[in-house]
N, C-alpha and C. Protein backbone atom coordinates (compact mmCIF):
# COMPACT_ATOMS: atom_id res chain seq x y z
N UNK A 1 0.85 -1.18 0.00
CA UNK A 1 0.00 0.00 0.00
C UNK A 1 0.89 1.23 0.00
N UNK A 2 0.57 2.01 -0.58
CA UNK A 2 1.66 3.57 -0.74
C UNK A 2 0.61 4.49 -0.67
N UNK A 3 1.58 5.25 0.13
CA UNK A 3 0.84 6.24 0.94
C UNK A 3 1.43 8.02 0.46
N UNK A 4 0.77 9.02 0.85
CA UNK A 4 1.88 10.24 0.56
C UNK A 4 2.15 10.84 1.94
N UNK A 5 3.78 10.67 1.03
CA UNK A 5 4.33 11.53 1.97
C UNK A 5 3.44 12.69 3.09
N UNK A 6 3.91 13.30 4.50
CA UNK A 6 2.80 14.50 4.14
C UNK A 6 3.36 15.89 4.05
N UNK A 7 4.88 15.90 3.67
CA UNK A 7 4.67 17.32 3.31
C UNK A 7 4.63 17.31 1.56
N UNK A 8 4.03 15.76 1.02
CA UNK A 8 3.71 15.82 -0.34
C UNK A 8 2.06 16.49 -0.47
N UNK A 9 2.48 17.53 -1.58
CA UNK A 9 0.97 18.08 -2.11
C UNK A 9 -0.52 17.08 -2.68
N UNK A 10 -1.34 17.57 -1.98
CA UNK A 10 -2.07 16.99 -1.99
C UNK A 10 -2.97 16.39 -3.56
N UNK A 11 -2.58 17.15 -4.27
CA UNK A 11 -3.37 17.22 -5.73
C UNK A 11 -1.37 16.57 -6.18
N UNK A 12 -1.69 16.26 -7.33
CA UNK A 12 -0.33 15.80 -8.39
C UNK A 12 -0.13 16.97 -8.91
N UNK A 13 1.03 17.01 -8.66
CA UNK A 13 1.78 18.33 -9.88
C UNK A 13 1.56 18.47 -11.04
N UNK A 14 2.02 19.28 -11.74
CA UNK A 14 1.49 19.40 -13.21
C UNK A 14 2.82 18.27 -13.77
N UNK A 15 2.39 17.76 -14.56
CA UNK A 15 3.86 16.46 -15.30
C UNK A 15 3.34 15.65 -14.17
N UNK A 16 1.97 14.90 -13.56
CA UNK A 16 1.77 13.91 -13.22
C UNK A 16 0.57 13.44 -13.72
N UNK A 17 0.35 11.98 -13.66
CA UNK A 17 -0.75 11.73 -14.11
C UNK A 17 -1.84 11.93 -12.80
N UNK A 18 -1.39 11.93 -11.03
CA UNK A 18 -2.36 12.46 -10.86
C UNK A 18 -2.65 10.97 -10.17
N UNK A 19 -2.76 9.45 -10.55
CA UNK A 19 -3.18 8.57 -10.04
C UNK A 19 -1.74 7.93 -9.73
N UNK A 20 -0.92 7.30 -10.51
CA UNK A 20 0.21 6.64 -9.79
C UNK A 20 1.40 7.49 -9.84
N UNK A 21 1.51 8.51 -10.38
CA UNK A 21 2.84 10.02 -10.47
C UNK A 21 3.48 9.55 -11.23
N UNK A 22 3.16 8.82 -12.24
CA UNK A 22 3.97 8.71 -13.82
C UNK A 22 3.93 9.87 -14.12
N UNK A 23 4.96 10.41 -14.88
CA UNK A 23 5.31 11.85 -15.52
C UNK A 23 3.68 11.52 -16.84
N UNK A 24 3.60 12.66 -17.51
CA UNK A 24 2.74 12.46 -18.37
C UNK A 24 3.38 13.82 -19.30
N UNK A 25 2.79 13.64 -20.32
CA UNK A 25 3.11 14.56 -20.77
C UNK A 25 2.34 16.39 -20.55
N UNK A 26 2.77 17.07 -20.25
CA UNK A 26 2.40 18.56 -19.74
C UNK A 26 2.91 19.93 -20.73
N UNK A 27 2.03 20.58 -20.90
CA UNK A 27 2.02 21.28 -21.56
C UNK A 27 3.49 22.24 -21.55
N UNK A 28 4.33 22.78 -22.90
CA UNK A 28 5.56 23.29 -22.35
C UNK A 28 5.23 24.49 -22.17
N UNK A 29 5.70 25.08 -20.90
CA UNK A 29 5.58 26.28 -20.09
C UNK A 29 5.65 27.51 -21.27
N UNK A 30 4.94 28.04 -20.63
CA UNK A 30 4.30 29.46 -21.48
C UNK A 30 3.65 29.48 -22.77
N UNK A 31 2.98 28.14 -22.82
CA UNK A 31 2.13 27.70 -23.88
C UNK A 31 0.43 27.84 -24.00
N UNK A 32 0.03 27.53 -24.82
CA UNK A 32 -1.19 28.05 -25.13
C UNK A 32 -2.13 26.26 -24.49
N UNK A 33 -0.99 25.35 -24.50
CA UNK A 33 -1.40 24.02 -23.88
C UNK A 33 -1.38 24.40 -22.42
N UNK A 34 -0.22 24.54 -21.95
CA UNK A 34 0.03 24.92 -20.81
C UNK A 34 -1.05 25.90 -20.04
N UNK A 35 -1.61 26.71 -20.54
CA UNK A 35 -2.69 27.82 -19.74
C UNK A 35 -3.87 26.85 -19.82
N UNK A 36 -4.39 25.74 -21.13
CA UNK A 36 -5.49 24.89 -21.24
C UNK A 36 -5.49 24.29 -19.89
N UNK A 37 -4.24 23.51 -19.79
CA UNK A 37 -4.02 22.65 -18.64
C UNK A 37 -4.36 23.42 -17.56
N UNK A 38 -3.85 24.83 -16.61
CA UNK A 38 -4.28 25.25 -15.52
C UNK A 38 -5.53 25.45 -15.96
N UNK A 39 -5.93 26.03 -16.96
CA UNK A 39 -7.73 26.39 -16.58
C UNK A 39 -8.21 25.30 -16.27
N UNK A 40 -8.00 24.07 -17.03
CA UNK A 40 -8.91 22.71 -16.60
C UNK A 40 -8.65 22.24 -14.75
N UNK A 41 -7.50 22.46 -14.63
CA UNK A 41 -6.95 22.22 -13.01
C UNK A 41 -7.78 23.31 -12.47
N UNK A 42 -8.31 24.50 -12.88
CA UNK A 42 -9.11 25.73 -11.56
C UNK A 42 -10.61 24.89 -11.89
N UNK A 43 -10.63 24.87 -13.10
CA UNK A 43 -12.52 24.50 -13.30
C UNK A 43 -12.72 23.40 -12.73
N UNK A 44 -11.86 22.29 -12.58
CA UNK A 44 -12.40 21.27 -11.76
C UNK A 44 -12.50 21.53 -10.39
N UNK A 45 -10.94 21.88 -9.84
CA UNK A 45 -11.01 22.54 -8.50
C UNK A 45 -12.29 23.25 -8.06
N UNK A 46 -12.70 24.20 -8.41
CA UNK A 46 -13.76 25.20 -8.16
C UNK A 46 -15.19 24.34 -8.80
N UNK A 47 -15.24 23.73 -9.48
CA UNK A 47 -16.61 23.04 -9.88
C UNK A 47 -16.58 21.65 -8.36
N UNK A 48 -15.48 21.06 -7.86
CA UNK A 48 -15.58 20.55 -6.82
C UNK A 48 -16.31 20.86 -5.80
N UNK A 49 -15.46 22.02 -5.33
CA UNK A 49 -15.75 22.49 -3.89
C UNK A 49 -17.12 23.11 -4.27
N UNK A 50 -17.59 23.67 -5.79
CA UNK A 50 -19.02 23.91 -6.26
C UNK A 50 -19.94 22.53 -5.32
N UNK A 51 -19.64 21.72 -5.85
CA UNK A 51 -20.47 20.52 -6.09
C UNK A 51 -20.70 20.03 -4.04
N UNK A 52 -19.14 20.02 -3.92
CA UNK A 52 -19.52 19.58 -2.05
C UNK A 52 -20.38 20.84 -1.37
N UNK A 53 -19.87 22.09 -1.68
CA UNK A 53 -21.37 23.17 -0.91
C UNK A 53 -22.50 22.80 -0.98
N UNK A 54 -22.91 22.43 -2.82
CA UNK A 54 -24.74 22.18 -2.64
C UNK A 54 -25.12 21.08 -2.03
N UNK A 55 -24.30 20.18 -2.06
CA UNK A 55 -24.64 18.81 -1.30
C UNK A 55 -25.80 18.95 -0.66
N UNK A 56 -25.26 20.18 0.61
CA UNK A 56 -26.19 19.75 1.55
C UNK A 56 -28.03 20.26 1.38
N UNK A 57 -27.75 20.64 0.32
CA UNK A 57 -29.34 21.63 -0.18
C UNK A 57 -29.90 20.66 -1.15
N UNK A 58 -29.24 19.37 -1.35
CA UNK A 58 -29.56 18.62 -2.27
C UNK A 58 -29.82 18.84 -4.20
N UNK A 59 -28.98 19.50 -4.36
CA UNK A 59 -28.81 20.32 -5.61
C UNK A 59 -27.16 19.85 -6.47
N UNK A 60 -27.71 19.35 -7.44
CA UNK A 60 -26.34 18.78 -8.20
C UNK A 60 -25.67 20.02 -8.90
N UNK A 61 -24.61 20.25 -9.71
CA UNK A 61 -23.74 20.63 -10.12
C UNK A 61 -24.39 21.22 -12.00
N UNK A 62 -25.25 20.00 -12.06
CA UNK A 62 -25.95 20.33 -13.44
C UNK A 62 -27.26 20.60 -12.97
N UNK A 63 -27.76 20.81 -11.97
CA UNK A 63 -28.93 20.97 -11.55
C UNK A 63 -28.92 22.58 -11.34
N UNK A 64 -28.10 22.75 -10.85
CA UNK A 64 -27.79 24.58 -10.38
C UNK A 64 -27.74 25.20 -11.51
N UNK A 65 -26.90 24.66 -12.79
CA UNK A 65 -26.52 25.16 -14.02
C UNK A 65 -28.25 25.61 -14.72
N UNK A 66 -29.12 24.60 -14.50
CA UNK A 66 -30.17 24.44 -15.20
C UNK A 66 -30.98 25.95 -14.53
N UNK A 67 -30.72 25.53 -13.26
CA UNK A 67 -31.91 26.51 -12.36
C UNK A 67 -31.23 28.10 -12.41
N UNK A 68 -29.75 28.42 -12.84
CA UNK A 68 -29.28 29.63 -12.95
C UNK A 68 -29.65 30.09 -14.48
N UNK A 69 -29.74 29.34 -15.40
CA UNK A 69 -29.83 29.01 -16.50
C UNK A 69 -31.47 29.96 -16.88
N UNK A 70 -32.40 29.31 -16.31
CA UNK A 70 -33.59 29.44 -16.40
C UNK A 70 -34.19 30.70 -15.74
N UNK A 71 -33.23 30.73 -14.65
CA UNK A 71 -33.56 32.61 -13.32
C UNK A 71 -33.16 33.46 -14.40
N UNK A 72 -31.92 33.17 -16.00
CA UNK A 72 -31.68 34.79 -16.34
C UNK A 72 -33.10 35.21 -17.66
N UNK A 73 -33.70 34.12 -17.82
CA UNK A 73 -35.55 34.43 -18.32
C UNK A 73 -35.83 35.46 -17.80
N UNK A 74 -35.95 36.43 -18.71
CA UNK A 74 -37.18 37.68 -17.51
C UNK A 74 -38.20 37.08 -18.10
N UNK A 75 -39.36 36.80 -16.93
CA UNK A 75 -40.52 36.53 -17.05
C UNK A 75 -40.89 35.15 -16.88
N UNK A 76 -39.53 34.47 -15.75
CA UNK A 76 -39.17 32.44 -15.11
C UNK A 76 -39.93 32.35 -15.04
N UNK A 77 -41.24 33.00 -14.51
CA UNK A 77 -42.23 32.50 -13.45
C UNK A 77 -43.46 32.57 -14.23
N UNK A 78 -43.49 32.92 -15.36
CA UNK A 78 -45.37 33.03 -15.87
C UNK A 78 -45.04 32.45 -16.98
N UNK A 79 -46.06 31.51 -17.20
CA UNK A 79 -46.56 30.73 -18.15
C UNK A 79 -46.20 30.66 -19.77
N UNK A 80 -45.95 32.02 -20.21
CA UNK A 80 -46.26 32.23 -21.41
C UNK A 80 -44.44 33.27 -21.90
N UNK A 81 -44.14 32.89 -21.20
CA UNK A 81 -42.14 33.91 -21.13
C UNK A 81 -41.24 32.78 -20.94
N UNK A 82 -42.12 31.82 -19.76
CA UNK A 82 -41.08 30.95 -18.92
C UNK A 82 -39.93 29.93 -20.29
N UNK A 83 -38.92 29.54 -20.11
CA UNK A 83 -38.21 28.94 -21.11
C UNK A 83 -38.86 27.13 -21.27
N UNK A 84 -38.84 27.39 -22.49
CA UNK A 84 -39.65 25.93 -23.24
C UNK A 84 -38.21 25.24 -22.42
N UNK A 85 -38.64 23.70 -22.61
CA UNK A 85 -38.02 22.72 -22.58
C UNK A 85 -36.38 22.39 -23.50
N UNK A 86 -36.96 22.39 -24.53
CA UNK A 86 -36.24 22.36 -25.65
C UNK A 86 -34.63 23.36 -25.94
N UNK A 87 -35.44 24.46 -25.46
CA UNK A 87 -34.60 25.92 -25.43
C UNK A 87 -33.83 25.53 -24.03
N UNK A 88 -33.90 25.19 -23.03
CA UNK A 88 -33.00 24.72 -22.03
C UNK A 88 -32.01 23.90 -22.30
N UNK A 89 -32.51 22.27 -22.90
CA UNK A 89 -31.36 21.71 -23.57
C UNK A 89 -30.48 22.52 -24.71
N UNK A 90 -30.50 23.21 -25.01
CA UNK A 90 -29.82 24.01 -26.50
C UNK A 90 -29.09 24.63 -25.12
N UNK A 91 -29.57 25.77 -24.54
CA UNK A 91 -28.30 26.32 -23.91
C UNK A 91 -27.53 25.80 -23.11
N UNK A 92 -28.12 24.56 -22.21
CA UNK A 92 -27.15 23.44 -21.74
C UNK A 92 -25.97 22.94 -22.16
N UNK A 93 -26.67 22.73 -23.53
CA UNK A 93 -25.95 21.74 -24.81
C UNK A 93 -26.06 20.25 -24.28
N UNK A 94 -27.03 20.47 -24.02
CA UNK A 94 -27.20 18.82 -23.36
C UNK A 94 -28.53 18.38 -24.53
N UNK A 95 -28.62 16.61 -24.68
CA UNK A 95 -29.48 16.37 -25.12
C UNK A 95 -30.86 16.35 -24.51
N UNK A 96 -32.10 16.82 -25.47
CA UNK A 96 -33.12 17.23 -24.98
C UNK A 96 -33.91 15.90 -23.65
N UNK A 97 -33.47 14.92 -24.00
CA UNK A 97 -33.64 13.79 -23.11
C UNK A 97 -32.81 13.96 -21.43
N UNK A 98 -31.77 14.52 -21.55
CA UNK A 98 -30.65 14.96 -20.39
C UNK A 98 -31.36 16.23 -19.68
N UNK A 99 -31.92 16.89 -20.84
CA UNK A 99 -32.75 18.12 -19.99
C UNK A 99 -34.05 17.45 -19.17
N UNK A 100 -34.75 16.46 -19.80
CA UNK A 100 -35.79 16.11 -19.44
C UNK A 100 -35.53 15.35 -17.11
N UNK A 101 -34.30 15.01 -17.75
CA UNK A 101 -33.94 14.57 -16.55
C UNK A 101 -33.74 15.08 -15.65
N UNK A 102 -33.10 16.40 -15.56
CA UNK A 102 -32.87 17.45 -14.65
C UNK A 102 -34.05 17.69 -14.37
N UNK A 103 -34.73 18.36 -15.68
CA UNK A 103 -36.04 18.88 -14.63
C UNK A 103 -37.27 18.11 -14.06
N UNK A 104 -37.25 17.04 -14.27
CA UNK A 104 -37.79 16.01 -13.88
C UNK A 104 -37.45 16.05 -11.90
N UNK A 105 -36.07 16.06 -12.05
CA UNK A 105 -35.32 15.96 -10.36
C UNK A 105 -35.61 17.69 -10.12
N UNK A 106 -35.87 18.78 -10.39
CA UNK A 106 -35.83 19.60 -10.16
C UNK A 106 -37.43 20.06 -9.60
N UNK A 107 -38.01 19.37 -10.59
CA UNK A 107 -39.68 19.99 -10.27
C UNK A 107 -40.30 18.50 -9.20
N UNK A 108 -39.33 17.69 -8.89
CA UNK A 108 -39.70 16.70 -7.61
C UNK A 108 -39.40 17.15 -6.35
N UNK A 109 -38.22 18.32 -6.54
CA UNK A 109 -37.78 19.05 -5.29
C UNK A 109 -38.62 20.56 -5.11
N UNK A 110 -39.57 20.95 -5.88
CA UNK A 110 -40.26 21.64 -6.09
C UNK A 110 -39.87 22.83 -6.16
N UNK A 111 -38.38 23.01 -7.33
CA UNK A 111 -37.70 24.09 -7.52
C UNK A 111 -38.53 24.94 -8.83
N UNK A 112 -39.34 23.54 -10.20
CA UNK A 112 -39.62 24.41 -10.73
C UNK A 112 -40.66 23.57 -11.17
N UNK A 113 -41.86 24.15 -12.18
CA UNK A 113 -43.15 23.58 -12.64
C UNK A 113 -42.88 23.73 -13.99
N UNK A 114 -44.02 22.62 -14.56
CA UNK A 114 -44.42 22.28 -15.73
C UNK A 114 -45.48 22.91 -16.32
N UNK A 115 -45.55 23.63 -17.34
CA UNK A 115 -47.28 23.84 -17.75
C UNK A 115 -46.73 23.59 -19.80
N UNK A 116 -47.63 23.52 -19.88
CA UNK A 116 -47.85 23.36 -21.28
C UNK A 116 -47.65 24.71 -21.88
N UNK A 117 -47.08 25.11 -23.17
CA UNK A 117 -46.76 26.14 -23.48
C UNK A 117 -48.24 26.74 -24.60
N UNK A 118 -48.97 28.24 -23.96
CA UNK A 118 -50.22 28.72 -24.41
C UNK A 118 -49.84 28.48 -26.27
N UNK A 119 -48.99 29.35 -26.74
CA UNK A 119 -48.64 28.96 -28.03
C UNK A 119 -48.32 27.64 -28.94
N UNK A 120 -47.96 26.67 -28.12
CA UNK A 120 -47.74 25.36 -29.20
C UNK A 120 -48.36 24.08 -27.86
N UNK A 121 -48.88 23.59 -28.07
CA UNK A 121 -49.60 22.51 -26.73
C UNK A 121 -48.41 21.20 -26.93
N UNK A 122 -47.83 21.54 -28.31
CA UNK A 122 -46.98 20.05 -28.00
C UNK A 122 -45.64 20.41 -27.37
N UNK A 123 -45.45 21.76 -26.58
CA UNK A 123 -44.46 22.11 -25.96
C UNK A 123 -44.81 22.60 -24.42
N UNK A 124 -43.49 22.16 -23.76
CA UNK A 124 -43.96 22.66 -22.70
C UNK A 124 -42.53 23.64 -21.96
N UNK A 125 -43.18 24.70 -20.99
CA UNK A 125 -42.50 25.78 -20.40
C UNK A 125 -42.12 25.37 -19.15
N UNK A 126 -41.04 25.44 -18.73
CA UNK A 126 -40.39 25.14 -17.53
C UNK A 126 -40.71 27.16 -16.38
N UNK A 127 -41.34 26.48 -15.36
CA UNK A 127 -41.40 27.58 -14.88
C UNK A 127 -41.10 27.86 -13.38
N UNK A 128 -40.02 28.67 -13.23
CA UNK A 128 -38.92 28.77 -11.91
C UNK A 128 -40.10 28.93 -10.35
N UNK A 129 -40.05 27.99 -9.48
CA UNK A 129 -40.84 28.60 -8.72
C UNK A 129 -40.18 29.36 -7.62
N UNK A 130 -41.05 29.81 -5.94
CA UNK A 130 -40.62 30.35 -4.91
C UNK A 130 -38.99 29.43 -4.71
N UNK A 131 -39.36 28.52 -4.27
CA UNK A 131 -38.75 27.82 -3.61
C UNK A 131 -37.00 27.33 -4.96
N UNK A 132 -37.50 27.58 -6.03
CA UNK A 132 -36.45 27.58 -7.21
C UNK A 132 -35.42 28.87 -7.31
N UNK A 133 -36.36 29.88 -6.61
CA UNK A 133 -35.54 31.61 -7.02
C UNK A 133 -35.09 31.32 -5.29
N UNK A 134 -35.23 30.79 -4.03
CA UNK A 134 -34.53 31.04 -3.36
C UNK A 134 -33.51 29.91 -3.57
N UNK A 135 -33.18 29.20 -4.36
CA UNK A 135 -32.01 28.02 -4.20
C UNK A 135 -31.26 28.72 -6.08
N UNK A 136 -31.76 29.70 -6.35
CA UNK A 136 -30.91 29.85 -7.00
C UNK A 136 -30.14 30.89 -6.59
N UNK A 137 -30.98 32.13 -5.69
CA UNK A 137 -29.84 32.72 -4.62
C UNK A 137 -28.64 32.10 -3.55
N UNK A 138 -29.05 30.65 -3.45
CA UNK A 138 -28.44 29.84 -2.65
C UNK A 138 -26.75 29.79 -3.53
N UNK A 139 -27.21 29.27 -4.69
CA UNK A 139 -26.30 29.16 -5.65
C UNK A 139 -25.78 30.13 -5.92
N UNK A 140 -25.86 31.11 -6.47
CA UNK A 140 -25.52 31.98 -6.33
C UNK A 140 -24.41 32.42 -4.94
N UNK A 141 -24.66 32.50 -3.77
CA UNK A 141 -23.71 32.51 -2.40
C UNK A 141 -22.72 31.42 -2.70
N UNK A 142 -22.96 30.33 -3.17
CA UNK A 142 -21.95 29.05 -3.02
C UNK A 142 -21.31 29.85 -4.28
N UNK A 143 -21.40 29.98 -5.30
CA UNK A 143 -20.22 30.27 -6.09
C UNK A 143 -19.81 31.50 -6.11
N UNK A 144 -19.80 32.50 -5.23
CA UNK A 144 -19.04 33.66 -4.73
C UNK A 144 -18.38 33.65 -3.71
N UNK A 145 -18.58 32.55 -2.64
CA UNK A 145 -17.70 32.08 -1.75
C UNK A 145 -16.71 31.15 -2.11
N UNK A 146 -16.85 30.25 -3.32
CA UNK A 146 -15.90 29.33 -3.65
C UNK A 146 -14.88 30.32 -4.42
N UNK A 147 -15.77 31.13 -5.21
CA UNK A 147 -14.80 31.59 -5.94
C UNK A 147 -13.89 32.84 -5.66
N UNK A 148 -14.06 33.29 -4.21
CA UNK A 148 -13.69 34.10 -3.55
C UNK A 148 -12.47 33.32 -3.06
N UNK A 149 -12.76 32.42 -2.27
CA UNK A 149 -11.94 31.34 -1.74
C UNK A 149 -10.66 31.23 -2.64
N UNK A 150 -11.08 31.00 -3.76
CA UNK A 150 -9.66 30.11 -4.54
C UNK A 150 -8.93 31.69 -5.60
N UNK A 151 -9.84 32.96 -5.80
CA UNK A 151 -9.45 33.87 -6.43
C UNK A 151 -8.96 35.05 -5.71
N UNK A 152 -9.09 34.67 -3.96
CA UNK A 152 -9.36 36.11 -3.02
C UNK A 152 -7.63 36.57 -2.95
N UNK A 153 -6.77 35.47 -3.16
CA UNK A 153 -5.20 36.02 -3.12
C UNK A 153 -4.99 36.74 -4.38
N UNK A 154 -5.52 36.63 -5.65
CA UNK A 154 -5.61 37.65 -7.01
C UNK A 154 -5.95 39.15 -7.24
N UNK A 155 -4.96 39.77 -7.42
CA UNK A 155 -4.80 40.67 -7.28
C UNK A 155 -6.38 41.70 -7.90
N UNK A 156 -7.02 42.63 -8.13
CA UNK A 156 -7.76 43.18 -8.81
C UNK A 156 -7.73 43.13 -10.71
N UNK A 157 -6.73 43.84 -10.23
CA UNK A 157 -6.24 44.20 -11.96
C UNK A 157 -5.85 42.78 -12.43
N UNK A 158 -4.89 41.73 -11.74
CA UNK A 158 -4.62 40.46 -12.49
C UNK A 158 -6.03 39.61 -12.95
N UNK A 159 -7.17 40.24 -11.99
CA UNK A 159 -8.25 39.72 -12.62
C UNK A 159 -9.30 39.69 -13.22
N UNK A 160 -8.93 41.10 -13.97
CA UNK A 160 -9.55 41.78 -14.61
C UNK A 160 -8.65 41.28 -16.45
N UNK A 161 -7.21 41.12 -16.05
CA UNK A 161 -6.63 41.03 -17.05
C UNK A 161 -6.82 39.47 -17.78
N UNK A 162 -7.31 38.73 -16.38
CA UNK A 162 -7.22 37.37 -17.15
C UNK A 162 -8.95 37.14 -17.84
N UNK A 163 -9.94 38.14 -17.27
CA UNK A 163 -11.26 37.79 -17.44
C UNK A 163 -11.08 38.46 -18.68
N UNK A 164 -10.31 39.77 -19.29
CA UNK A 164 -10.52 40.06 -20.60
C UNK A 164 -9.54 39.29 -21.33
N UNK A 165 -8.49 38.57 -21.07
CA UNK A 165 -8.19 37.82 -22.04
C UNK A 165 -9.17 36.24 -22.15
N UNK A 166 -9.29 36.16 -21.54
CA UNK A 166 -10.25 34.84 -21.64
C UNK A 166 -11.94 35.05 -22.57
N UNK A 167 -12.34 36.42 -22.49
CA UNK A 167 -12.90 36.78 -23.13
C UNK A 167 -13.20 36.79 -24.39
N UNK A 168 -11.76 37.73 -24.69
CA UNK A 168 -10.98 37.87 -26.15
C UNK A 168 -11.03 36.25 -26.97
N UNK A 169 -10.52 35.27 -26.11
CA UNK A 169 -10.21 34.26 -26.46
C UNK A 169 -11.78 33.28 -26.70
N UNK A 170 -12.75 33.59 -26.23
CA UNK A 170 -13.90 32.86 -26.48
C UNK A 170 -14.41 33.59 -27.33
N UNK A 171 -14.75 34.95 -27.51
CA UNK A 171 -15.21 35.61 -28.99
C UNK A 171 -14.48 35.07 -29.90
N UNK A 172 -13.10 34.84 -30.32
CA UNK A 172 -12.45 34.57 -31.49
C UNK A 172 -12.61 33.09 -31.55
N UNK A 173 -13.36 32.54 -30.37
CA UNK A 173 -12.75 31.05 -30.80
C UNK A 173 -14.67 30.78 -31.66
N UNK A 174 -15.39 31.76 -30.86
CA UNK A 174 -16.94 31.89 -31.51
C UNK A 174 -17.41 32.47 -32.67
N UNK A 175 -16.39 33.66 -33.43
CA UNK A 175 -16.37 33.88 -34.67
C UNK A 175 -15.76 33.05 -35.70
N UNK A 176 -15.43 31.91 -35.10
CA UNK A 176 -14.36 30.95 -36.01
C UNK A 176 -15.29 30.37 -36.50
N UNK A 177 -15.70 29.84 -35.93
CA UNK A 177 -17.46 28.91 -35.86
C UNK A 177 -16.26 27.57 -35.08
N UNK A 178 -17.00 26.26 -35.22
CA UNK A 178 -16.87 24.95 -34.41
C UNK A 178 -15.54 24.58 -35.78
N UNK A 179 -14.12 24.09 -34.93
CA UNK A 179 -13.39 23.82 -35.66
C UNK A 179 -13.83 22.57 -36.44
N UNK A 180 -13.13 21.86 -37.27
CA UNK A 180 -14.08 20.83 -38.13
C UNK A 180 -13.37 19.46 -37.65
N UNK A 181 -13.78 18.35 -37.19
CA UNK A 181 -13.95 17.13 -35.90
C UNK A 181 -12.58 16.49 -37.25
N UNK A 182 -11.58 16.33 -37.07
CA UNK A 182 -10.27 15.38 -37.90
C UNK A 182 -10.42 14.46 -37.08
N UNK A 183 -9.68 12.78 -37.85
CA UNK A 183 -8.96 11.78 -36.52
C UNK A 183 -7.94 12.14 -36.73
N UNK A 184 -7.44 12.02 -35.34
CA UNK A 184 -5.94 12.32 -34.63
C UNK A 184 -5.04 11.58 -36.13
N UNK A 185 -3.95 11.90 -36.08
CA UNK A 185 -2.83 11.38 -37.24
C UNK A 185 -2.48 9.56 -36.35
N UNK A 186 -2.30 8.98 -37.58
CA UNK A 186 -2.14 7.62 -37.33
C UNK A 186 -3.34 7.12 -36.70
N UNK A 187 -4.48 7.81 -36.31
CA UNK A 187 -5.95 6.63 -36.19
C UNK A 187 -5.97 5.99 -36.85
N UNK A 188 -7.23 4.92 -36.81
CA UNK A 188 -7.32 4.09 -37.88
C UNK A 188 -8.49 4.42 -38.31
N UNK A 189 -9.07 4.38 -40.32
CA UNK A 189 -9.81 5.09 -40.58
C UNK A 189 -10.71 4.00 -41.05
């Protein structure tokens, strides 16, 4: 059985795989791989400690997404504004079956309701209730404390500089349109 050290870090360094500390390959420093790699190391980090806060409110990780998702609707709550079904999976990007599931667990916890949509009857409107707008303020607190937590040593301006480059970098990667899906070199075709 192998154990860590304990003044070994608790997470694997970057050049580990993280499960047995085989080197792996890591992005070379001051690379455009290299920044991929830390963002994926903060988004998991911070989607973690996301995920252990709601625990206790009984609210998943894609469940919050859905219910923050649906609060920026003006007009969550009435019948005829509230966001169709359909239109939830699209901004998810989840399949419309994956949406069905969330809100299925969502309107059992009686975060949000079902009505049939006045304009098309073979659609239906997801609609945020009381008890949905206070757990999305909930959510809301959990990810300003997490993200306070892991961003509160960052300077102002350093984080202002990384939110407009990260910015920059999702407009250009959204005017590109969706790069086009290749197999890797040497797949088999």
């Amino acid at each position: 059985m192998t154990s860590t050290p304990p003044d070994a870090p608790a997470d694997p360094s970057p050049g580990t795989s993280g499960t047995s500390g085989e080197p792996c390959t890591p992005g070379t420093p001051g690379t455009p791989a290299e920044l991929a790699d830390a963002m994926t190391r903060a988004i998991k980090r911070i989607r973690r400690q996301t995920g252990w806060r709601l625990e206790p409110y009984g609210i998943t990780p894609g469940q919050a997404r859905a219910l923050r998702t649906l609060a920026h609707v003006p007009g969550c709550e009435t019948p005829d504004l509230a966001m169709r079904l359909s239109d939830l999976a699209d901004k998810l990007h989840i399949a419309p079956r994956s949406a069905t599931t969330v809100v299925d667990a969502l309107e059992e916890a009686g975060l949000v309701g079902r009505r049939p949509d006045p304009a098309d009857r073979r659609a239906v409107r997801i609609l945020l209730t009381e008890a949905g707008r206070a757990a999305v303020e909930r959510i809301g607190q959990v990810r300003d404390e997490v993200a306070q937590e892991y961003f509160g040593e960052v300077s102002p301006e350093d984080e202002e500089v990384l939110l407009r480059v990260l910015r920059a970098a999702e407009a250009r990667f959204l005017a590109a349109g969706p790069p086009p899906r290749t197999a890797p070199p040497g797949a088999a075709r």
